[in-house]
N, C-alpha and C. Protein backbone atom coordinates (compact mmCIF):
# COMPACT_ATOMS: atom_id res chain seq x y z
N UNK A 1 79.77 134.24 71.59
CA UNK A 1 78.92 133.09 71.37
C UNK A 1 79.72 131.88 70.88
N UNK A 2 80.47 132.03 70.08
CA UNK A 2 81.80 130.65 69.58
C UNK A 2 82.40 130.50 70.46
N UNK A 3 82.30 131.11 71.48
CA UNK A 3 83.37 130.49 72.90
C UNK A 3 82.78 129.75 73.45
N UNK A 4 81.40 129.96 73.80
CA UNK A 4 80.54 128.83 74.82
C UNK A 4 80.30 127.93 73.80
N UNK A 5 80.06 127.91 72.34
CA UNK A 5 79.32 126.78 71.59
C UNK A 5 80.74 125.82 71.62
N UNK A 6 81.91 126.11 71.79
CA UNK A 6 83.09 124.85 71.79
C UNK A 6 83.32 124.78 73.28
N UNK A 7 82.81 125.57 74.05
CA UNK A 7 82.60 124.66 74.92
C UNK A 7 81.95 123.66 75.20
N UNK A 8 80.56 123.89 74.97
CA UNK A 8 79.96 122.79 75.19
C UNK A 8 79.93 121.63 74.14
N UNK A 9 80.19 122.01 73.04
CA UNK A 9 80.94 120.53 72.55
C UNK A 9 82.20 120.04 73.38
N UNK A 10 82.80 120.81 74.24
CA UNK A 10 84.02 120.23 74.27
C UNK A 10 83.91 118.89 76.04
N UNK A 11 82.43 119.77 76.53
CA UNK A 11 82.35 119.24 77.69
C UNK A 11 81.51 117.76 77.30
N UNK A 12 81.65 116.94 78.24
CA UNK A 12 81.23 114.96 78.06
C UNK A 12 79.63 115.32 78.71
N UNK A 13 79.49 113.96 77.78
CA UNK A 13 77.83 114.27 78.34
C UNK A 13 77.80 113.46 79.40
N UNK A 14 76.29 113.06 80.50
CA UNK A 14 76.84 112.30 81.26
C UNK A 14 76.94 110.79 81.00
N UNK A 15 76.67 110.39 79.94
CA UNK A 15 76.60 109.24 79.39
C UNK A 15 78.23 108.72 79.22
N UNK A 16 78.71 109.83 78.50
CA UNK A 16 80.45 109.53 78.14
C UNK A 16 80.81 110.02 79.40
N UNK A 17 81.20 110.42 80.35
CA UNK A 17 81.38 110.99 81.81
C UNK A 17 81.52 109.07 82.21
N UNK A 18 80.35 108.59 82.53
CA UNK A 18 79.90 107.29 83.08
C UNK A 18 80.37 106.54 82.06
N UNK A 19 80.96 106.44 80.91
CA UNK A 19 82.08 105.00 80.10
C UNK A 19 83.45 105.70 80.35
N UNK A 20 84.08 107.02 80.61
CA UNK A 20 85.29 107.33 80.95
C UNK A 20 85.33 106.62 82.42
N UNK A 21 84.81 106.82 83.49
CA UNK A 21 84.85 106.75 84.79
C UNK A 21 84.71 104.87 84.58
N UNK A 22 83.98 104.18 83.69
CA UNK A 22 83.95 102.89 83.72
C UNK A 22 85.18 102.10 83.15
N UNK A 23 85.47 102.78 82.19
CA UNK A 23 86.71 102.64 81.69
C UNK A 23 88.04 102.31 82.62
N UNK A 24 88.13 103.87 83.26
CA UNK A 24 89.24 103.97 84.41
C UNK A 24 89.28 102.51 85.44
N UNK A 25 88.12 102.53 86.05
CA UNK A 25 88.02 101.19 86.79
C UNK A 25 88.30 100.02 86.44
N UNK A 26 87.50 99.76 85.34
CA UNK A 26 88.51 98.77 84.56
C UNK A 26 89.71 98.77 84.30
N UNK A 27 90.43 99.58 83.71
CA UNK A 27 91.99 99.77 83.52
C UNK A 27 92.88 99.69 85.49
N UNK A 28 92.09 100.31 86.52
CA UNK A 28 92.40 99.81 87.72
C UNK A 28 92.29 98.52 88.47
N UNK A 29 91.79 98.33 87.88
CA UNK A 29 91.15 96.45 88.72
C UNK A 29 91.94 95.80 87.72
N UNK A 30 92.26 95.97 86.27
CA UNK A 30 93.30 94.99 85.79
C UNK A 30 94.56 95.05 86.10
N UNK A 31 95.06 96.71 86.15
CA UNK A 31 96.11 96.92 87.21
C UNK A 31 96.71 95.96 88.39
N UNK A 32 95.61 95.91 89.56
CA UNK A 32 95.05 95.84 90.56
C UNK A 32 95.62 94.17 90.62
N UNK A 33 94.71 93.03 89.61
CA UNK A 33 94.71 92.01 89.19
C UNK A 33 96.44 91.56 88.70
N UNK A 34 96.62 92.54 87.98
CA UNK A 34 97.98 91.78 87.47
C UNK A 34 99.08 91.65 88.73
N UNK A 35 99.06 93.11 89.07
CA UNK A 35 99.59 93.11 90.66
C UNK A 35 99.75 91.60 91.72
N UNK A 36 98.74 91.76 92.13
CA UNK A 36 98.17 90.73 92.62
C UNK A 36 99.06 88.67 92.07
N UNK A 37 98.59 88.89 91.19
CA UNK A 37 99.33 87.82 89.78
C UNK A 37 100.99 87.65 90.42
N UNK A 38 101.78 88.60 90.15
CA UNK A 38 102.41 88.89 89.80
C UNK A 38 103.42 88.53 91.54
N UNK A 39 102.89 88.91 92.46
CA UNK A 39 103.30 88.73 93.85
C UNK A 39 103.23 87.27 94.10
N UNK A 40 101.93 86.98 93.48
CA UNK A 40 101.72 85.33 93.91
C UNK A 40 102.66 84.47 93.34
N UNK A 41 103.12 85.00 91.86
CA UNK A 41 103.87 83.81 91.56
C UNK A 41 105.70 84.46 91.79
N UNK A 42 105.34 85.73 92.45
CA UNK A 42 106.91 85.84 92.96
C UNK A 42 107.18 84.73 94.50
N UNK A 43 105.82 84.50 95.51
CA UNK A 43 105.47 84.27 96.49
C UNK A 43 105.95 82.79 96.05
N UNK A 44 105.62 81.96 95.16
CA UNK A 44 105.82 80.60 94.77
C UNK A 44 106.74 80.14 94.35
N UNK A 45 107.51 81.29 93.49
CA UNK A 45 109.11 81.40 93.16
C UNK A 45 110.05 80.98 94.36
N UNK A 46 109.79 82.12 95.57
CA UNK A 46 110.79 81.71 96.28
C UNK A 46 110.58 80.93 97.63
N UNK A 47 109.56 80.35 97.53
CA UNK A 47 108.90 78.97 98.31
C UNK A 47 109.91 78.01 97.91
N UNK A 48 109.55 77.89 96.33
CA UNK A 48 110.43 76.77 95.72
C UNK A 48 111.79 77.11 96.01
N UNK A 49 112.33 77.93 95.67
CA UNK A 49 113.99 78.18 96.40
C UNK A 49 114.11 77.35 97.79
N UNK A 50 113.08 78.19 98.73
CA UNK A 50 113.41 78.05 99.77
C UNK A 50 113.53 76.30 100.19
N UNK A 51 112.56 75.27 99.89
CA UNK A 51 112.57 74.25 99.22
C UNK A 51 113.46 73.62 98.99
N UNK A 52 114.00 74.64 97.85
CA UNK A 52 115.33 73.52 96.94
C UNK A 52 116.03 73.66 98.24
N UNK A 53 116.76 74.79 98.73
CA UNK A 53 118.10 75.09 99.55
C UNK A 53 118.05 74.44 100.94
N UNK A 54 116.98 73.80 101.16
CA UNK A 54 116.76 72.74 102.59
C UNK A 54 117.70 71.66 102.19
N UNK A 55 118.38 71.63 103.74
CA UNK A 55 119.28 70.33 103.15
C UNK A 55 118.36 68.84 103.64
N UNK A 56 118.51 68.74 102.14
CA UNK A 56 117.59 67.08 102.19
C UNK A 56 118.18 65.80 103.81
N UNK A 57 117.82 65.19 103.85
CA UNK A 57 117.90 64.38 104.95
C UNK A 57 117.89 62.85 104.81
């Protein structure tokens, strides 16, 4: 009987189930977001290079 009663404390209800799983998504889409961020201003970085290294005229 102490084996199943820590189990089922040990199992999420579905309430905490549904803020873990909301959680995760969030922590993925900011992921996701910084990613994203992060390309664009590598993308703008070497625009501007490319830019500078034109020979002016």
């Amino acid at each position: 009987m102490d084996i199943m009663v820590s189990r089922i404390k040990r199992t999420l209800t579905v309430g905490q189930r549904a803020a873990a799983v909301e959680r995760t998504n969030t922590i993925a889409q900011e992921a996701v977001d910084d990613e994203r961020r992060r390309r664009e201003e590598k993308t703008e970085r070497l625009r501007k290079l490319r830019l500078a290294a034109r020979p002016h005229k």
